[in-house]
N, C-alpha and C. Protein backbone atom coordinates (compact mmCIF):
# COMPACT_ATOMS: atom_id res chain seq x y z
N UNK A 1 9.52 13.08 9.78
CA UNK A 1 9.02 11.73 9.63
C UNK A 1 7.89 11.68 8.60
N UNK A 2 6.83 12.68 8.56
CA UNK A 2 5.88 12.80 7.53
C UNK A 2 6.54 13.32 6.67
N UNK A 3 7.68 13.65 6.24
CA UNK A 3 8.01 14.44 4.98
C UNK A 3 8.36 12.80 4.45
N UNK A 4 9.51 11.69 4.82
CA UNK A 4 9.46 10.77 4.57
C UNK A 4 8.35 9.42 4.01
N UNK A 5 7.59 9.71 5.02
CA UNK A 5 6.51 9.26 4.51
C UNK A 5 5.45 9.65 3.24
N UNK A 6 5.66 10.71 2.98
CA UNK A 6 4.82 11.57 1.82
C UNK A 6 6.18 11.59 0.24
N UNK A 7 6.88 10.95 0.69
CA UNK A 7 7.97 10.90 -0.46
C UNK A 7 7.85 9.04 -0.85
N UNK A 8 8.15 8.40 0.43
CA UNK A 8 7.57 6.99 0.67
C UNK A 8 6.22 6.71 -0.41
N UNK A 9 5.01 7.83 -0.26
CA UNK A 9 3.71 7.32 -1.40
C UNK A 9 3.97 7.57 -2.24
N UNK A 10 4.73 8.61 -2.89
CA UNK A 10 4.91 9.10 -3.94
C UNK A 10 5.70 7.94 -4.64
N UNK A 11 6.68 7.49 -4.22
CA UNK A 11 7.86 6.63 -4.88
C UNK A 11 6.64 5.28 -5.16
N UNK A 12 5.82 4.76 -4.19
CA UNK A 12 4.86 3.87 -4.45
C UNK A 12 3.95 4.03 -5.13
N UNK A 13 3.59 4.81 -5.46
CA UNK A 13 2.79 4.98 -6.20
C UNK A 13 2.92 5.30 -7.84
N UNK A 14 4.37 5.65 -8.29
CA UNK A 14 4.96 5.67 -9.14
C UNK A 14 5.08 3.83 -9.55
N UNK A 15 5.63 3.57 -8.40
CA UNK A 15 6.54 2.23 -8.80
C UNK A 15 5.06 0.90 -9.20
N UNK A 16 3.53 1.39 -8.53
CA UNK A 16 2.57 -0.20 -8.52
C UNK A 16 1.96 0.88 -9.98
N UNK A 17 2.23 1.78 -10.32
CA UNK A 17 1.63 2.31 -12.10
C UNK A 17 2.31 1.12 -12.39
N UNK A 18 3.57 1.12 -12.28
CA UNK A 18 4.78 0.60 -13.49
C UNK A 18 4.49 -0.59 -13.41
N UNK A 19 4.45 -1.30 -12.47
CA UNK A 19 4.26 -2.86 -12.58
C UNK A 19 3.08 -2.67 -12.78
N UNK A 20 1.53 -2.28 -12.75
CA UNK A 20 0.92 -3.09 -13.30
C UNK A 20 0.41 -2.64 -14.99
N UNK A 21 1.12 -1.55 -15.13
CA UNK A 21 1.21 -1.52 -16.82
C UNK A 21 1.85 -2.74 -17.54
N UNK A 22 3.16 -3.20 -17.40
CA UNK A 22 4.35 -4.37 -16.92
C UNK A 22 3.23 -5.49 -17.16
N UNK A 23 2.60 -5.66 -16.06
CA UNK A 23 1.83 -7.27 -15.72
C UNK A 23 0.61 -6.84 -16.97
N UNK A 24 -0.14 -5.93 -17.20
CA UNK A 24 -0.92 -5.82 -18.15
C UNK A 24 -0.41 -6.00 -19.83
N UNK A 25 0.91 -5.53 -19.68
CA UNK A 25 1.28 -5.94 -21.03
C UNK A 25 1.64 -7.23 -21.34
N UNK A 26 2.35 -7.85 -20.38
CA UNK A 26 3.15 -9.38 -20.00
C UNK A 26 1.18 -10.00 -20.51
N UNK A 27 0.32 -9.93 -19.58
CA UNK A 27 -0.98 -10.65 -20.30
C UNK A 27 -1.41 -10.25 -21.38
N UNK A 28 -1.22 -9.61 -22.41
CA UNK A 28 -1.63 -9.10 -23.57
C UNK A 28 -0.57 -9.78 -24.43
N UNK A 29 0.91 -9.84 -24.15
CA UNK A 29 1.59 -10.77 -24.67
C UNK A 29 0.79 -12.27 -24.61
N UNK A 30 0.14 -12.49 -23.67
CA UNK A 30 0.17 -13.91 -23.32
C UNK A 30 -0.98 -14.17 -24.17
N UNK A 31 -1.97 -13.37 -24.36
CA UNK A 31 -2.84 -13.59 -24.62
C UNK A 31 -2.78 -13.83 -26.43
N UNK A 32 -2.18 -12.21 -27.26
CA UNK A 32 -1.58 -12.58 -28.47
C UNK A 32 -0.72 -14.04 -28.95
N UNK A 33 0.03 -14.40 -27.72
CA UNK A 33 0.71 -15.97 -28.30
C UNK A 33 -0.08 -16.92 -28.03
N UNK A 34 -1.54 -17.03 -27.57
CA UNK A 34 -2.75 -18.33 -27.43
C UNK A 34 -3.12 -17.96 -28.65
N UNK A 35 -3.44 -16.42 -29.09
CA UNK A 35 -4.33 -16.47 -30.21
C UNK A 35 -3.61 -16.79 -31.22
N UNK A 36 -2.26 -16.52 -31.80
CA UNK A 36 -1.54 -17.27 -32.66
C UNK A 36 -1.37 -18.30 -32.98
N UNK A 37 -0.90 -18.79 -32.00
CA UNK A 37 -0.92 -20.67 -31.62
C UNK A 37 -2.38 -21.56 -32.01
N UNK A 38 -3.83 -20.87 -32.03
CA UNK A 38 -4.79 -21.25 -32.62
C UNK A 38 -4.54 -21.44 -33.87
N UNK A 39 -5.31 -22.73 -34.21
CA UNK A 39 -6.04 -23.15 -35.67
C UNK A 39 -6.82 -22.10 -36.89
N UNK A 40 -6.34 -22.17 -37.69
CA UNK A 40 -7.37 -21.60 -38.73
C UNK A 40 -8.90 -21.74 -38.00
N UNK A 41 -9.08 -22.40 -37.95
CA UNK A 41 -10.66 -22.80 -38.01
C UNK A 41 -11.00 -22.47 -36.56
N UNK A 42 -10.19 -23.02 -35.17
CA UNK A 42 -10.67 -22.45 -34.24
C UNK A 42 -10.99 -20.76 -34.66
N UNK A 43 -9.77 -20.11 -34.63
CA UNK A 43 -9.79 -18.60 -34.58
C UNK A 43 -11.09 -18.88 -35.36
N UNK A 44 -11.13 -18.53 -36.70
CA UNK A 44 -12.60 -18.24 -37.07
C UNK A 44 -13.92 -19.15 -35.97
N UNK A 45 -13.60 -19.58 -35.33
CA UNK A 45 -15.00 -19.97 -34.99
C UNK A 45 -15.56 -18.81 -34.35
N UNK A 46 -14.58 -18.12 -33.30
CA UNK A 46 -15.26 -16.82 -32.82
C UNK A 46 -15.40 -15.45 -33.34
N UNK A 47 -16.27 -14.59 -33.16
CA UNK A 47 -16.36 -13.40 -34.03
C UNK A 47 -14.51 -12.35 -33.07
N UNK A 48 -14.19 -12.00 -34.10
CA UNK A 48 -13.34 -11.17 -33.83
C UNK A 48 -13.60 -10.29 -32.65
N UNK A 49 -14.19 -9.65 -32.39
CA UNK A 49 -14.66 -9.05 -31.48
C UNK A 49 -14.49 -9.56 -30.12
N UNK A 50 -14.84 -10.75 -30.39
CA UNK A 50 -14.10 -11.59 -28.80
C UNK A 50 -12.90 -11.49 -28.48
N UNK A 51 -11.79 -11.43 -29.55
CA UNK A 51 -10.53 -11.35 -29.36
C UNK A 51 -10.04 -9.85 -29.22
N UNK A 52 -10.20 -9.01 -29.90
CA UNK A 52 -10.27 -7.66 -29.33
C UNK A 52 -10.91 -7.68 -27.59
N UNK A 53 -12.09 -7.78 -27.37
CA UNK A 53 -12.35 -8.07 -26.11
C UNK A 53 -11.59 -8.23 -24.64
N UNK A 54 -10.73 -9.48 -25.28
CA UNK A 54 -9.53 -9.88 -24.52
C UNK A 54 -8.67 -9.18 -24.23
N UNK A 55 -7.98 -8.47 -25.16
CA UNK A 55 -6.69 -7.46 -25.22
C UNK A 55 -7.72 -6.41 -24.58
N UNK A 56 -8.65 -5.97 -24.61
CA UNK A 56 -9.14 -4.63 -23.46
C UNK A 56 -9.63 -4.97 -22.61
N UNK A 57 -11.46 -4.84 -22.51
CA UNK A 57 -12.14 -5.47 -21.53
C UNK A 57 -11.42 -6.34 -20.19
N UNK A 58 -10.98 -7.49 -20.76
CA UNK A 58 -11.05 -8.54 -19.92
C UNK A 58 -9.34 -8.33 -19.09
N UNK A 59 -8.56 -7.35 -19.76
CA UNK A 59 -7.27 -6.91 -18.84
C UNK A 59 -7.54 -6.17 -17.74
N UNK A 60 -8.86 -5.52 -18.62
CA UNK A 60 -8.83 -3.98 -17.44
C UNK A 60 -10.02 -4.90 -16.55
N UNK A 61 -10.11 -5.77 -16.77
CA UNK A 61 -11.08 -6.13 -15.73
C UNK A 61 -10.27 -6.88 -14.66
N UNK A 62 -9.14 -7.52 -15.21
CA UNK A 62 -7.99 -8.10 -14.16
C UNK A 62 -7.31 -7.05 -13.66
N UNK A 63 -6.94 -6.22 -13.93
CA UNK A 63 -6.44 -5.08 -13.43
C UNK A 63 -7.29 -4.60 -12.17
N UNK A 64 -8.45 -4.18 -12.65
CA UNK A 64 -9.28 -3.98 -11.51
C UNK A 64 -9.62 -4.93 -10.38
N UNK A 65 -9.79 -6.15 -10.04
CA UNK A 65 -10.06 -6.83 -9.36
C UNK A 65 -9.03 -7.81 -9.21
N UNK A 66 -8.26 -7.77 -9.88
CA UNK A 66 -6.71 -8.66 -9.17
C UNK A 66 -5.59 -7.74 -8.65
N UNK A 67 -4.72 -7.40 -10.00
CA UNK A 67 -3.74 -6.41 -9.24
C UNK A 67 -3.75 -5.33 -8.45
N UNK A 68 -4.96 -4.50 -8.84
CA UNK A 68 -4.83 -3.14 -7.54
C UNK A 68 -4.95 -3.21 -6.60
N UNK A 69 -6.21 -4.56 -5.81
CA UNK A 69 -6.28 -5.06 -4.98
C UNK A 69 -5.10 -5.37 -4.12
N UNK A 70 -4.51 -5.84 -5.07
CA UNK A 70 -2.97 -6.44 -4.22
C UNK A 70 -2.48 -5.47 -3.87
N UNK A 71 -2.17 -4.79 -4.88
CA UNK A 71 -0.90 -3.43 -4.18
C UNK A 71 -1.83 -2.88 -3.17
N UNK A 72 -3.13 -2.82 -3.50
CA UNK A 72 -3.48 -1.92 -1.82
C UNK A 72 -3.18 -2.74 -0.74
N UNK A 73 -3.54 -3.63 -0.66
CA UNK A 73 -3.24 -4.21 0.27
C UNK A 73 -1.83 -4.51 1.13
N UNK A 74 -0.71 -4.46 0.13
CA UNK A 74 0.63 -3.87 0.20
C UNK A 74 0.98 -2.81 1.09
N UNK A 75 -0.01 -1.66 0.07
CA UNK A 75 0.61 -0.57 0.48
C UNK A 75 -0.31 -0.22 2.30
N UNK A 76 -1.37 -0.72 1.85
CA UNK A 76 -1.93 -0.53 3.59
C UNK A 76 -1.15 -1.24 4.35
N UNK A 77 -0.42 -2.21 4.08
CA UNK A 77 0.63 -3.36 5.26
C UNK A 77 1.40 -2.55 5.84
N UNK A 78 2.14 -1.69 4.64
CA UNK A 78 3.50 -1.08 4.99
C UNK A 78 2.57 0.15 5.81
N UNK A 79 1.63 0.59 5.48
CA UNK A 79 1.19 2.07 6.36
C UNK A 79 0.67 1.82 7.30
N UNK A 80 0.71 0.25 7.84
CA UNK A 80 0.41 0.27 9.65
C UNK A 80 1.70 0.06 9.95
N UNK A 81 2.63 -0.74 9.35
CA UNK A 81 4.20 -0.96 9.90
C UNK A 81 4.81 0.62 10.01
N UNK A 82 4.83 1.57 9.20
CA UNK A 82 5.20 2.67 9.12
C UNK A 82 4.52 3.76 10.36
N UNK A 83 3.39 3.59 10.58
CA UNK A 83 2.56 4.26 11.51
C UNK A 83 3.07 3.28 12.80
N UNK A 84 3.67 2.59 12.89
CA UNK A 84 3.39 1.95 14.35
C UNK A 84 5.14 2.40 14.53
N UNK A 85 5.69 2.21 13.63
CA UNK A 85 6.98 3.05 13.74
C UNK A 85 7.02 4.23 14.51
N UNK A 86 6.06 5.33 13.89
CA UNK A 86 5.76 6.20 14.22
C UNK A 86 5.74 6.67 15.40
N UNK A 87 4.79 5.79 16.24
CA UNK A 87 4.02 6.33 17.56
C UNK A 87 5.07 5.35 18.40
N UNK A 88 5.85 4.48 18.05
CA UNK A 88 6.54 4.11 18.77
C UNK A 88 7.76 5.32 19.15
N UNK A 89 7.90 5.66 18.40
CA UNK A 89 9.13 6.86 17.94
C UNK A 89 8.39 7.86 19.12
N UNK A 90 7.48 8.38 18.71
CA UNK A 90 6.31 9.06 19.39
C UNK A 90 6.78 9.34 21.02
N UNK A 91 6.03 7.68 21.01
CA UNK A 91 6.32 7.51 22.91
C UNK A 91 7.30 7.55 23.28
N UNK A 92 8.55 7.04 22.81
CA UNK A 92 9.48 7.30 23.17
C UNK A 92 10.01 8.69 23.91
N UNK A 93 9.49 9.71 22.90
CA UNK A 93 9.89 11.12 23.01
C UNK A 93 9.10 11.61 23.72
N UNK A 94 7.88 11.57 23.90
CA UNK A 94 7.01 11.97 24.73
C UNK A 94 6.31 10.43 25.81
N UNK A 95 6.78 10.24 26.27
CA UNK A 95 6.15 9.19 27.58
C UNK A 95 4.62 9.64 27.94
N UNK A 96 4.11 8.76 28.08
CA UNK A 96 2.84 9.03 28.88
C UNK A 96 3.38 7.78 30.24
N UNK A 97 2.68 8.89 31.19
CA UNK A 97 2.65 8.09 32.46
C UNK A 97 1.94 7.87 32.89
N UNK A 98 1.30 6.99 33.74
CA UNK A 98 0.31 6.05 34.36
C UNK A 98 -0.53 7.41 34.92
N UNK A 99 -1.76 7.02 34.18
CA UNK A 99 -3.14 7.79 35.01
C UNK A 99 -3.11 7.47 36.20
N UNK A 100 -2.79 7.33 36.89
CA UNK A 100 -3.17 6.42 38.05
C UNK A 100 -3.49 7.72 39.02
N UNK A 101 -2.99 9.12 38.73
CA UNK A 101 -3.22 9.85 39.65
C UNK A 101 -4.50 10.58 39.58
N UNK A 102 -5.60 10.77 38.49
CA UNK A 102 -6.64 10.92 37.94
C UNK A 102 -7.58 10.24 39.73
């Protein structure tokens, strides 16, 4: 059951890299087609540097405080559903019986 489970993180943990490389590029797309879609004159109003900014800084800052968040939170959902699996499985096989004789 733990060998499953230790193959289970592995495959997850492979799979929330991929999507949020995926969702980080998908906003770097998004972000390159606002800055295109700008005016001559807007774009120059800001120093370049702001726009560089965007494409790093401000992804990895969504990255950090939006998406990883999520997948943990994911992945902790599934590791109480998986753990309660567990000990259900557990009791089954091993019963505990009423203290009562204590």
């Amino acid at each position: 059951m733990w060998m499953l489970y230790a193959v289970f993180e592995i495959i997850y943990g492979n799979l929330q890299s991929k999507c949020i490389s995926k969702m980080n590029t998908d906003l770097r797309n998004q972000v390159t087609k606002s800055i295109g879609c700008m005016s001559y004159e807007d774009f120059n109003k800001k120093d370049t540097g702001n726009y560089v900014s965007w494409h790093t800084n401000d992804i990895n800052e969504i990255e950090n405080t939006a998406f990883k968040p999520v997948y943990s939170i994911i992945f902790k959902v599934i590791n109480l559903v998986f753990l309660q699996q567990h000990l259900s499985c557990l009791q089954k096989k091993y019963p505990i019986h009423h203290l009562n004789s204590l």
